[in-house]
Protein backbone atom coordinates (compact mmCIF):
# COMPACT_ATOMS: atom_id res chain seq x y z
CA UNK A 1 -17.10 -26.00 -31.66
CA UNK A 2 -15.40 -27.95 -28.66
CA UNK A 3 -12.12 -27.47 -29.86
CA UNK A 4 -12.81 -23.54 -28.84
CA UNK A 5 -13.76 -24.47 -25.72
CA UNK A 6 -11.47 -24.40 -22.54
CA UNK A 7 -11.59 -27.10 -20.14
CA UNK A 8 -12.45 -24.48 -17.23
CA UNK A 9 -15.45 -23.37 -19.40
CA UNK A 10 -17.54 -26.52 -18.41
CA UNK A 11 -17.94 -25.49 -14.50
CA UNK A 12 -19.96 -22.17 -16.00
CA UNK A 13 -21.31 -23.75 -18.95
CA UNK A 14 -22.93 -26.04 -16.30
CA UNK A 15 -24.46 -23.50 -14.40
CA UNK A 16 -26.04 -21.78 -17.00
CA UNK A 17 -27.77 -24.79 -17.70
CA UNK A 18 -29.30 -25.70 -14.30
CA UNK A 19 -30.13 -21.81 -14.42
CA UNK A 20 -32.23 -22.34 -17.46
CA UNK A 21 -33.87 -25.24 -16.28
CA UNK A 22 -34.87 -23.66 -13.73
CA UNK A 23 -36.36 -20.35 -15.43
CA UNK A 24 -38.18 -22.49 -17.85
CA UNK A 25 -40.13 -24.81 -15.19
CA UNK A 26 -40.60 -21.22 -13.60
CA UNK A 27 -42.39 -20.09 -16.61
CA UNK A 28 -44.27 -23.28 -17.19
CA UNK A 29 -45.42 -23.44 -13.35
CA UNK A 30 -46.69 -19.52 -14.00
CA UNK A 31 -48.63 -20.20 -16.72
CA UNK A 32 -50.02 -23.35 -15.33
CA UNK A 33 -51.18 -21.11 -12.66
CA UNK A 34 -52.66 -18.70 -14.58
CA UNK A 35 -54.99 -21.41 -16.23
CA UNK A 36 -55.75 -22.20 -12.90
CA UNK A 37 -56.69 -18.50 -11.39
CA UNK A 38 -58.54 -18.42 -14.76
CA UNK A 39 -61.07 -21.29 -13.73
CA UNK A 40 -61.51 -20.45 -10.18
CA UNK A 41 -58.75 -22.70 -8.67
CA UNK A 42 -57.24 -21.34 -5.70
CA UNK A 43 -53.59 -19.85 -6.53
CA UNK A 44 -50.32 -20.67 -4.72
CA UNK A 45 -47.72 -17.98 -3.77
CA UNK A 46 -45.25 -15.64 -5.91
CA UNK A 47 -41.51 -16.36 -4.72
CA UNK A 48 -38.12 -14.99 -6.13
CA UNK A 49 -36.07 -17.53 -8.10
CA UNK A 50 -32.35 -16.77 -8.11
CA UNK A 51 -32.02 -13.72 -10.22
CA UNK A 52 -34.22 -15.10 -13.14
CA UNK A 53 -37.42 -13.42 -12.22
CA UNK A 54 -40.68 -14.09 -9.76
CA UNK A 55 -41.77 -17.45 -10.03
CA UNK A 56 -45.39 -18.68 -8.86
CA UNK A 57 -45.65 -21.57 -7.18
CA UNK A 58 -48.62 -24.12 -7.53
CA UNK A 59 -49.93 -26.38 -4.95
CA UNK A 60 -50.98 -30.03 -5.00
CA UNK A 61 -49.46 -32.85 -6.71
CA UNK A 62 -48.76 -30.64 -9.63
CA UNK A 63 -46.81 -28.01 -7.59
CA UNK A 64 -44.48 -31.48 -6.32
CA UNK A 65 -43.75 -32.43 -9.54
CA UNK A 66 -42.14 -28.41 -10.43
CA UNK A 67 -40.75 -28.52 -6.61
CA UNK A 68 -38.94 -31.69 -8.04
CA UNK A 69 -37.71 -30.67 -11.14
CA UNK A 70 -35.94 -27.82 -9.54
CA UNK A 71 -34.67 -29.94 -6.07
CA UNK A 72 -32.97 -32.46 -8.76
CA UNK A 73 -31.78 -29.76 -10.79
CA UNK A 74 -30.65 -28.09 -7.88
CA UNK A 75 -29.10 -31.41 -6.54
CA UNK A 76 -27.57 -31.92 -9.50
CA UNK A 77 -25.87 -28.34 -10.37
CA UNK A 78 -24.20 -28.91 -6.48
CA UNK A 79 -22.60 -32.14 -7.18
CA UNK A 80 -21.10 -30.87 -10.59
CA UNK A 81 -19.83 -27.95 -9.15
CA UNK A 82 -18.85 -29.47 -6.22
CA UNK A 83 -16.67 -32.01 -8.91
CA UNK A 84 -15.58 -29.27 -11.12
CA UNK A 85 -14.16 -27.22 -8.09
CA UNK A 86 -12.18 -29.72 -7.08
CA UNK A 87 -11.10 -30.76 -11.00
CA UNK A 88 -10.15 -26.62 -10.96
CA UNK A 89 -6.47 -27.31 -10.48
CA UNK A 90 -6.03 -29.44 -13.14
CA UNK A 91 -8.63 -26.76 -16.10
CA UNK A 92 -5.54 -23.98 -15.12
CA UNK A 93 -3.16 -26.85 -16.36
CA UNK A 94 -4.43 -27.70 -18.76
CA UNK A 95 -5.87 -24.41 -19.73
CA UNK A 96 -2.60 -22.38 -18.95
CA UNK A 97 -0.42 -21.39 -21.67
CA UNK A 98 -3.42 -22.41 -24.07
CA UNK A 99 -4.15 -19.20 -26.75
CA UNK A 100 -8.02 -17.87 -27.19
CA UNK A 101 -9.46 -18.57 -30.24
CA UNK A 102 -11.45 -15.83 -32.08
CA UNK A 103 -14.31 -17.70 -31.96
CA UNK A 104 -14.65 -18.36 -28.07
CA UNK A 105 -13.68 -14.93 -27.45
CA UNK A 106 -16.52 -13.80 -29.54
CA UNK A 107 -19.01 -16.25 -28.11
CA UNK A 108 -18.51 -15.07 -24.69
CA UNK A 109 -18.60 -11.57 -25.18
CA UNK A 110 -21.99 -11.65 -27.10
CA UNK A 111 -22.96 -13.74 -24.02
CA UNK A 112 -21.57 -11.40 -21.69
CA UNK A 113 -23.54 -8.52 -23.83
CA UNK A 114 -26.84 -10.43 -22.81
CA UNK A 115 -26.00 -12.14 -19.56
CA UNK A 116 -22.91 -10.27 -18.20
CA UNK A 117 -24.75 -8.58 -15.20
CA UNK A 118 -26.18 -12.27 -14.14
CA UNK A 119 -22.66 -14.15 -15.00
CA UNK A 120 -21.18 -11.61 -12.71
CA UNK A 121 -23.96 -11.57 -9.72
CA UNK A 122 -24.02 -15.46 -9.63
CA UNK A 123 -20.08 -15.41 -9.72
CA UNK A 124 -19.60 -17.70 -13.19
CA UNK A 125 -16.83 -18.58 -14.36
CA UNK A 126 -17.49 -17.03 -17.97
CA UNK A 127 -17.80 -13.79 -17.02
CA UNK A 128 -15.39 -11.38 -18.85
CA UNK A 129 -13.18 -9.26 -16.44
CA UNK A 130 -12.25 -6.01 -17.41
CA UNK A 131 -8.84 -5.52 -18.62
CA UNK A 132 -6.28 -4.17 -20.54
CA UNK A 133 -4.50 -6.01 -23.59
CA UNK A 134 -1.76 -5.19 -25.31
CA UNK A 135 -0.16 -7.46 -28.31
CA UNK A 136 -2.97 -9.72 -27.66
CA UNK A 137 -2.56 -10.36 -23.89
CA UNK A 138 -3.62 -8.99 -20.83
CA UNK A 139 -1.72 -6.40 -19.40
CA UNK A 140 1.25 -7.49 -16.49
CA UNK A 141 3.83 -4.97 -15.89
CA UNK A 142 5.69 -7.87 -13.99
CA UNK A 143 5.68 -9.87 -16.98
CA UNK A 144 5.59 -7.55 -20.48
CA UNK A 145 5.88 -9.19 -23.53
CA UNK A 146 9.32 -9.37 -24.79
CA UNK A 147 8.78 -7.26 -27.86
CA UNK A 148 6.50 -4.54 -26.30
CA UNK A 149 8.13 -1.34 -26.90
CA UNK A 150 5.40 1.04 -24.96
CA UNK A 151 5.86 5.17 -25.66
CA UNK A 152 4.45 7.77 -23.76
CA UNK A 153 1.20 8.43 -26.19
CA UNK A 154 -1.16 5.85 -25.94
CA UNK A 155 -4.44 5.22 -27.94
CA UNK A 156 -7.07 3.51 -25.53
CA UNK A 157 -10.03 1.48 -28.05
CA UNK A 158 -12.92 1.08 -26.23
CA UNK A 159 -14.97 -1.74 -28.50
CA UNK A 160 -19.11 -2.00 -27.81
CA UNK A 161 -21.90 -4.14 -27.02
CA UNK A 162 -21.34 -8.15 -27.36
CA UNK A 163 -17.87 -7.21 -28.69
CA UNK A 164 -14.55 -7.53 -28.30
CA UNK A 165 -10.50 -6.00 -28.79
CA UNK A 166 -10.21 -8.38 -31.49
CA UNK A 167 -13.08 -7.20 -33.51
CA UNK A 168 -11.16 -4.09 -34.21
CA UNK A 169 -9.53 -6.10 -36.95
CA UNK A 170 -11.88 -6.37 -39.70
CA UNK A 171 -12.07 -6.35 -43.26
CA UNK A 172 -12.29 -3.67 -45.79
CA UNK A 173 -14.52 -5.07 -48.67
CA UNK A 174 -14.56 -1.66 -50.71
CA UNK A 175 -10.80 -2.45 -51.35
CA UNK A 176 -10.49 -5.70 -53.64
CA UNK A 177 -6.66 -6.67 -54.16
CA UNK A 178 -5.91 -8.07 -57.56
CA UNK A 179 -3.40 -10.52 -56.87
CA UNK A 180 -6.03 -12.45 -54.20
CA UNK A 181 -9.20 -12.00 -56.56
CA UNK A 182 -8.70 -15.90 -57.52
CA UNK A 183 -8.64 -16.99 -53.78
CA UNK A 184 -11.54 -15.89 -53.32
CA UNK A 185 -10.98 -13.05 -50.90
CA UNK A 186 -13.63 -9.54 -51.45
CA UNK A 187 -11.30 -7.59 -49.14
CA UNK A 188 -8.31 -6.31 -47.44
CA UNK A 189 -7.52 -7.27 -42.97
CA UNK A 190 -7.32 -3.84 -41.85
CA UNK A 191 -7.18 -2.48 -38.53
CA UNK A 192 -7.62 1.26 -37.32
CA UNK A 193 -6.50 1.09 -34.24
CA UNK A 194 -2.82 -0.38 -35.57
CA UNK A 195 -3.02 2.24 -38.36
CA UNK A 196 -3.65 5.15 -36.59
CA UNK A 197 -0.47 3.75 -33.91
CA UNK A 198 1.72 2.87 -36.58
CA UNK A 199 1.12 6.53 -38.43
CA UNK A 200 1.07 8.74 -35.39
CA UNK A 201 3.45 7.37 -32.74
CA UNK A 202 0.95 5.61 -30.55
CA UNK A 203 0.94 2.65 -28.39
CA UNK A 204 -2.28 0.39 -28.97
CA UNK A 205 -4.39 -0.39 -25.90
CA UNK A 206 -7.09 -2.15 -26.14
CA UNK A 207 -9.82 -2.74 -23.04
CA UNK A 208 -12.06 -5.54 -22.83
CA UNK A 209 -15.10 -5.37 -20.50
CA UNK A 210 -18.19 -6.67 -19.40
CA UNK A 211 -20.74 -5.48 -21.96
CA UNK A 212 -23.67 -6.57 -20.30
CA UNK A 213 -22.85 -4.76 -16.61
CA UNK A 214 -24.34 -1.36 -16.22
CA UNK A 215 -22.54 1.00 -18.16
CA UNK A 216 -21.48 3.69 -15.11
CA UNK A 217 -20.17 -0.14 -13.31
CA UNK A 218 -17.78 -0.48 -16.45
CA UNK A 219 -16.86 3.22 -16.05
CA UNK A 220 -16.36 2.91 -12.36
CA UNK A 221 -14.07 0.03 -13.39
CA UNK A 222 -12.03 1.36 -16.03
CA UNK A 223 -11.81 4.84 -13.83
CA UNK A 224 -9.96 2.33 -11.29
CA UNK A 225 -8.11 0.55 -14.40
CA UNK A 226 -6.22 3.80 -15.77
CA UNK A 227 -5.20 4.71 -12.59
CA UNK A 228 -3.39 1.23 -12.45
CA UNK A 229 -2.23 2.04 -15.76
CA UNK A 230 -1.02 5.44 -15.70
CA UNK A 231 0.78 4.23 -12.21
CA UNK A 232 2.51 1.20 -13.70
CA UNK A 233 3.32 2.12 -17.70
CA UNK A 234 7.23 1.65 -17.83
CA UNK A 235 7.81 4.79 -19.23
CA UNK A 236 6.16 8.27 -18.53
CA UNK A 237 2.22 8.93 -20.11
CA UNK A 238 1.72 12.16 -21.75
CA UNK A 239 -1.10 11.85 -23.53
CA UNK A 240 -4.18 9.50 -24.04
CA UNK A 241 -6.12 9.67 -26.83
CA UNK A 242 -9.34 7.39 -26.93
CA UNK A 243 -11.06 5.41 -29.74
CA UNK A 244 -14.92 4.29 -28.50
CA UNK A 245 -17.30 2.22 -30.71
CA UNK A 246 -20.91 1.87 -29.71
CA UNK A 247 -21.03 1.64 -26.20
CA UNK A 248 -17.41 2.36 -25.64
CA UNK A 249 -18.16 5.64 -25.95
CA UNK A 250 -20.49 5.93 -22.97
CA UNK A 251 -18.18 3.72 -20.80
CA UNK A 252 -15.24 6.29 -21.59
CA UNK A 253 -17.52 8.97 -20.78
CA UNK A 254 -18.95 7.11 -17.98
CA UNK A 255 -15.28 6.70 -16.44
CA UNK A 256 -14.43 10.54 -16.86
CA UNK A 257 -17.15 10.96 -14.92
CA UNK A 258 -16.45 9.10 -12.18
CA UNK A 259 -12.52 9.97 -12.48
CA UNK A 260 -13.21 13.52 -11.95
CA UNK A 261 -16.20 12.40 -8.49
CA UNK A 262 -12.67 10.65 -7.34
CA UNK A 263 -10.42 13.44 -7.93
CA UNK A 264 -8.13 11.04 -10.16
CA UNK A 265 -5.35 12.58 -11.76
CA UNK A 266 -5.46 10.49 -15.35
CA UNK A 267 -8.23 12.58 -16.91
CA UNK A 268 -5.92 15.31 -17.22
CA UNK A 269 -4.08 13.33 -19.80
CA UNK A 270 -7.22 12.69 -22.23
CA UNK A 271 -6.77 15.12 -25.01
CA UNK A 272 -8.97 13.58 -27.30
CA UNK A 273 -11.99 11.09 -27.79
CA UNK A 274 -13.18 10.30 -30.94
CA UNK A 275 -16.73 8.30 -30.58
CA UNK A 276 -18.08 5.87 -33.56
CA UNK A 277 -21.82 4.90 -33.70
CA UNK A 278 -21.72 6.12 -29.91
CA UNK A 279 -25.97 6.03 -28.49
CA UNK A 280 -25.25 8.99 -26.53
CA UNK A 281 -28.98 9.40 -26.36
CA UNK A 282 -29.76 5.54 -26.65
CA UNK A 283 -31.48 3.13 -29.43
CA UNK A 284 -34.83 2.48 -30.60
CA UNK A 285 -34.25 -1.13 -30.86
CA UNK A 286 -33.97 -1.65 -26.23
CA UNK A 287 -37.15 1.31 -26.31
CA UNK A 288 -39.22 -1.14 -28.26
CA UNK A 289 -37.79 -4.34 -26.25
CA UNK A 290 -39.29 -2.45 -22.97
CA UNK A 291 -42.68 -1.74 -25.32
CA UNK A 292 -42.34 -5.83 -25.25
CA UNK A 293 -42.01 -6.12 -21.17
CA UNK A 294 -45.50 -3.86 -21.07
CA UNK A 295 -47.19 -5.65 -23.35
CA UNK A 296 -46.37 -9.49 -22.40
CA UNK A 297 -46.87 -7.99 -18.49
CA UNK A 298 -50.13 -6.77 -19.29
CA UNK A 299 -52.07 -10.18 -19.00
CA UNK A 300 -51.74 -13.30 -16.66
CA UNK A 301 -51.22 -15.71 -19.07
CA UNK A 302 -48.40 -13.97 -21.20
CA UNK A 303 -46.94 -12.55 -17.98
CA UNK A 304 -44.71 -15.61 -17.48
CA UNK A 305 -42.63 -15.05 -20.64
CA UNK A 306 -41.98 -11.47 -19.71
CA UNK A 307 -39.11 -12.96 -17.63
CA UNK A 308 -37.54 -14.33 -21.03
CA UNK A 309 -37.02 -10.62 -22.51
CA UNK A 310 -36.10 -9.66 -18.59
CA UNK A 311 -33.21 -11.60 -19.37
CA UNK A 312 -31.41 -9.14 -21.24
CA UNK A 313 -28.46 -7.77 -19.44
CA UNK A 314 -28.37 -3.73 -17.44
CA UNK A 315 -25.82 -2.87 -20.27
CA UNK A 316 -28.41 -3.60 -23.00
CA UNK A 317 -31.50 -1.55 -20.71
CA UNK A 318 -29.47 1.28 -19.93
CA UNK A 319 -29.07 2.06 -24.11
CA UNK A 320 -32.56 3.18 -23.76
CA UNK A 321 -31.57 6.28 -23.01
CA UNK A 322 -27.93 6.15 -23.04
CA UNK A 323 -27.44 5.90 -19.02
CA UNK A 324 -23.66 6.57 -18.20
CA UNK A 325 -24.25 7.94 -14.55
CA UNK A 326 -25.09 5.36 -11.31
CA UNK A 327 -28.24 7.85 -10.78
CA UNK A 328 -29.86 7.28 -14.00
CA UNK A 329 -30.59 3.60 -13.40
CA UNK A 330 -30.15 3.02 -9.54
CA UNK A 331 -33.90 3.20 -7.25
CA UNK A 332 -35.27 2.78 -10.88
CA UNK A 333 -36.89 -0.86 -11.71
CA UNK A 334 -34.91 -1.34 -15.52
CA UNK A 335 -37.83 -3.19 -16.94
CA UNK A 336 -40.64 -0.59 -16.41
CA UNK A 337 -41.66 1.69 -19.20
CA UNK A 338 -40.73 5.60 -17.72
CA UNK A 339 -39.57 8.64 -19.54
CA UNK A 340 -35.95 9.56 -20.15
CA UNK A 341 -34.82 10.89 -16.58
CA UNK A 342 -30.89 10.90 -16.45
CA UNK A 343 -28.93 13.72 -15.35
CA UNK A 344 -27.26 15.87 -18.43
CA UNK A 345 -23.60 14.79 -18.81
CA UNK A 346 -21.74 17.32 -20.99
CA UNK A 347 -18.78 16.22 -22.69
CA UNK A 348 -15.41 16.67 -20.89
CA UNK A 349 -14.85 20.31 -21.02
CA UNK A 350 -10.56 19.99 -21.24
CA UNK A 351 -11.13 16.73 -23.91
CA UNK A 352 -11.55 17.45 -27.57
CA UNK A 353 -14.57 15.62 -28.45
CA UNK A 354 -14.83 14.11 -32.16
CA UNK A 355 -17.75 12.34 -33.38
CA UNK A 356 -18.96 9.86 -36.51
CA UNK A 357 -22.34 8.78 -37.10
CA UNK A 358 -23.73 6.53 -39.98
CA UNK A 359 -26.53 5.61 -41.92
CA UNK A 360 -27.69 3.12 -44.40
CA UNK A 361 -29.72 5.79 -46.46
CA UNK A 362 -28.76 7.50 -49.06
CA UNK A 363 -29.70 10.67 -47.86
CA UNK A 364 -30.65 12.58 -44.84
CA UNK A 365 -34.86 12.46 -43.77
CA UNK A 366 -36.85 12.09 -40.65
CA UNK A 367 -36.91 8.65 -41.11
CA UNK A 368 -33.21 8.03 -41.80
CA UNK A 369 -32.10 10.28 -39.09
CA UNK A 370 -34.78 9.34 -36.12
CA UNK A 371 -35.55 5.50 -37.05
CA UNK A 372 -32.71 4.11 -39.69
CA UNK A 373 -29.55 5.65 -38.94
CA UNK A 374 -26.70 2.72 -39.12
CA UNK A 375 -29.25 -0.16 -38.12
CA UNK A 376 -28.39 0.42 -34.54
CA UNK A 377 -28.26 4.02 -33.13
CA UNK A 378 -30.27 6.98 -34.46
CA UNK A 379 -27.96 9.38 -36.39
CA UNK A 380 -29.31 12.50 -34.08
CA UNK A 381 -27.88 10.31 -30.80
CA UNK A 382 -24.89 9.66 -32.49
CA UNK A 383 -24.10 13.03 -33.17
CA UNK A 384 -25.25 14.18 -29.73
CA UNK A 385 -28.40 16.16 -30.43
CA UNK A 386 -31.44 16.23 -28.12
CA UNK A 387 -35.15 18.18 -27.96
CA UNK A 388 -33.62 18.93 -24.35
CA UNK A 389 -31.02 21.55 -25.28
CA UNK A 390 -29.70 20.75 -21.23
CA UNK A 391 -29.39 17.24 -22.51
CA UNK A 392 -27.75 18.34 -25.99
CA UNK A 393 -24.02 17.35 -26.65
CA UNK A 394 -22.14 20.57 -28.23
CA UNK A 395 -19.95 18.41 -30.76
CA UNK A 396 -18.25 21.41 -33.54
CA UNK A 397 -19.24 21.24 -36.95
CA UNK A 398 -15.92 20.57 -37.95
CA UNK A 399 -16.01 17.78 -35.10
CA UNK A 400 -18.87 15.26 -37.10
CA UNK A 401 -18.79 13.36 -40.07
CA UNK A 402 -21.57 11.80 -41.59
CA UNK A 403 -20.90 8.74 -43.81
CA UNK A 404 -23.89 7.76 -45.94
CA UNK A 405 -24.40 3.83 -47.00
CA UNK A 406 -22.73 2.65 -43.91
CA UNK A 407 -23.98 0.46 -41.03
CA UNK A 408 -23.02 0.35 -37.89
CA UNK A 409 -19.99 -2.76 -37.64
CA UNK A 410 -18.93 -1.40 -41.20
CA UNK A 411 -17.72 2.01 -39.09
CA UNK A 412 -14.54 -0.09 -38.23
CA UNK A 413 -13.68 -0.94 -41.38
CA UNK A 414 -14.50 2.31 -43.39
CA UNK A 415 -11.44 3.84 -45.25
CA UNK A 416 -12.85 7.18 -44.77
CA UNK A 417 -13.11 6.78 -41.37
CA UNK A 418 -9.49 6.01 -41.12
CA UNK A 419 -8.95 9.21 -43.21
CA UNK A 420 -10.62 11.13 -40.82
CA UNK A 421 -9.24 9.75 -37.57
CA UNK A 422 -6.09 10.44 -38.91
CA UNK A 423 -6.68 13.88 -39.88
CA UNK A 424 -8.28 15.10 -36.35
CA UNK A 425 -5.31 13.01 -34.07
CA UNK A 426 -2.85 14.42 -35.48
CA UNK A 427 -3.86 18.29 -35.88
């Protein structure tokens, strides 16, 4: 596992570390207290604790001992990154020039996905900026790669929670080459992105983000982002077609949004989004995490631990409801249990709109449609619909495709998914 780490990494791996410390004595010190209340002790005070929750604080010799814990840990999270700052200089050395491996890319996007609003807030080093890559790089008009050969029609893929650009290469497993079946290998590398550039004439750009920020933050970013772009390609944009799993689909819509509140000029070059596994109208799995936040609030000795599912990141709370505009989430406290109140977003009225939803059953029911779908999102959000016909998203028949047996992560991999993408980009 070290040898994916980067020597830079150990300045925020630090800090995450004195920041856990710290929540966990927090939670310890609260339910100590509550024990306390419980026989008639007299309480001590509720204080914030640096973005990890309230903490109570206990009196006495016990409350010294917690005050100590967190003054060493404290003492001891300065004087590392007091060190590290200084060692700084020589990490981008050493660290420059140095490729990212798959697997440290995909470790800190999944941590981004469930800490990327606190990595951000406390200013760690292992938060993920958002950026545009092309042949595996960030994008630098003052330094292009030397065998980039960028067109005018570019295809913008827009990956989802915890993920990554690189996840868009995957594996096939429904297509078994015979001259690998001794090596042990079920399936074929394929990539849709690639295919759908190489077939149609597209350049490939891929954005990574910060999964776990609010989702109309990422929009508001990549808004900014494909102004840069559109401003600095070396040759002329006419078009921009987008390709959104999962959440990428609300941050593309998210950024439309905010595009056209700007009076940006880059929307007008969408012509088409196709969304896969998109929560339009959010997931069952974040409703029943905030079912969790009631319940552990609801007495004083599981209250404590409520902060440990209060860790999950604003990107992961706003799939409740699939959030995509700053209103939906901001005056509102993320944790508490409310009904669905966001303002109806239509989809782009001058952007053909394309849709593909999943799910693992066989057949469509109530309970593969509201409940199973593809493991993650609800095949009626996926596909747009709503009880509120003001909240409903008018995607044509001939715009949807169902695909039975299929889970959510096996959407990028699908062959008839590729079929299809092919067929609506290039009518």
């Amino acid at each position: 596992m070290l040898r994916h780490l980067k020597a830079s990494d150990a300045r925020g791996l630090t800090r995450l570390a004195a920041q856990a410390t710290r929540g966990v004595t927090g939670i310890s010190e609260g339910v100590h207290q509550a024990v306390w209340q419980t026989l008639g002790a007299p309480g001590g005070k509720a204080v914030g604790e640096s973005g990890w929750g309230t903490d109570a604080r206990i009196g006495g010799i016990t409350g010294l001992v917690y005050q100590s814990i967190r003054g060493i840990t404290n003492w001891v999270e300065k004087g590392l990154d007091a060190s590290f700052l200084k060692l700084q200089p020589l990490f981008d050395a050493v660290d420059q020039g140095s490729l990212e491996s798959p697997e440290r890319v995909a470790v800190l996007a999944a941590l981004n996905g469930v800490l990327g609003d606190h990595l951000a807030a406390s200013g760690n080093p292992l938060a993920t900026p958002t950026q545009c890559r092309v042949h595996g790089e960030a994008l630098d008009f003052s330094a292009l790669p030397a065998n980039f050969k960028p067109g005018g029609k570019l295809l913008l893929a827009i990956h989802g929670l915890c993920m990554n650009e690189l996840q868009w290469n995957t594996v096939d497993h429904t297509t078994k080459p015979g001259n690998r079946a001794g090596m042990g290998i079920t399936g074929v590398p394929t990539n849709q992105v690639e295919a759908l550039a190489q077939a149609l004439g597209y350049t490939p750009v891929y954005l990574r983000y910060n999964s776990g920020l609010h989702t109309s933050e990422n929009g508001h970013e990549l808004a900014r982002l494909l102004t840069q772009l559109v401003q600095g390609w070396p040759v002329p944009v006419q078009e921009i077609n987008v390709l959104a799993h999962s959440m990428g689909g609300l941050v593309i819509r998210s950024a439309l949004h905010s595009a056209s509140e700007m009076h940006l000029a880059w929307p007008a070059l969408v012509k088409k989004i196709v969304f896969l596994g998109t929560p339009h109208h959010g997931a069952p799995l974040e409703r029943a995490g905030n079912w969790v936040d009631v319940i552990l609030g609801s007495t004083p000795y599981s209250q404590p631990f409520a902060k440990l599912g209060q860790l999950r990141s604003a990107g992961i709370t706003d799939l409740r409801y699939g959030h995509v505009c700053d209103g939906d989430w901001q005056g509102h406290d993320r944790f508490r249990k409310k009904p669905d109140s966001r303002t109806p977003l239509p989809l782009p009225a001058h952007v053909a709109c394309f849709t593909i939803a999943a799910t693992t059953a066989a057949k469509r029911s109530v309970l593969a449609d509201r409940l199973i779908g593809d493991g993650l999102v609800p095949l009626a959000s996926a596909l747009g619909q709503h009880e509120d016909p003001a909240r409903c998203l008018n995607f044509p028949k001939s715009s949807q495709l169902i695909l039975y047996r299929t889970n959510h992560l096996q959407l990028l991999s699908s062959p008839e998914v590729t079929r299809q993408l092919l067929l609506w980009l290039s009518g």
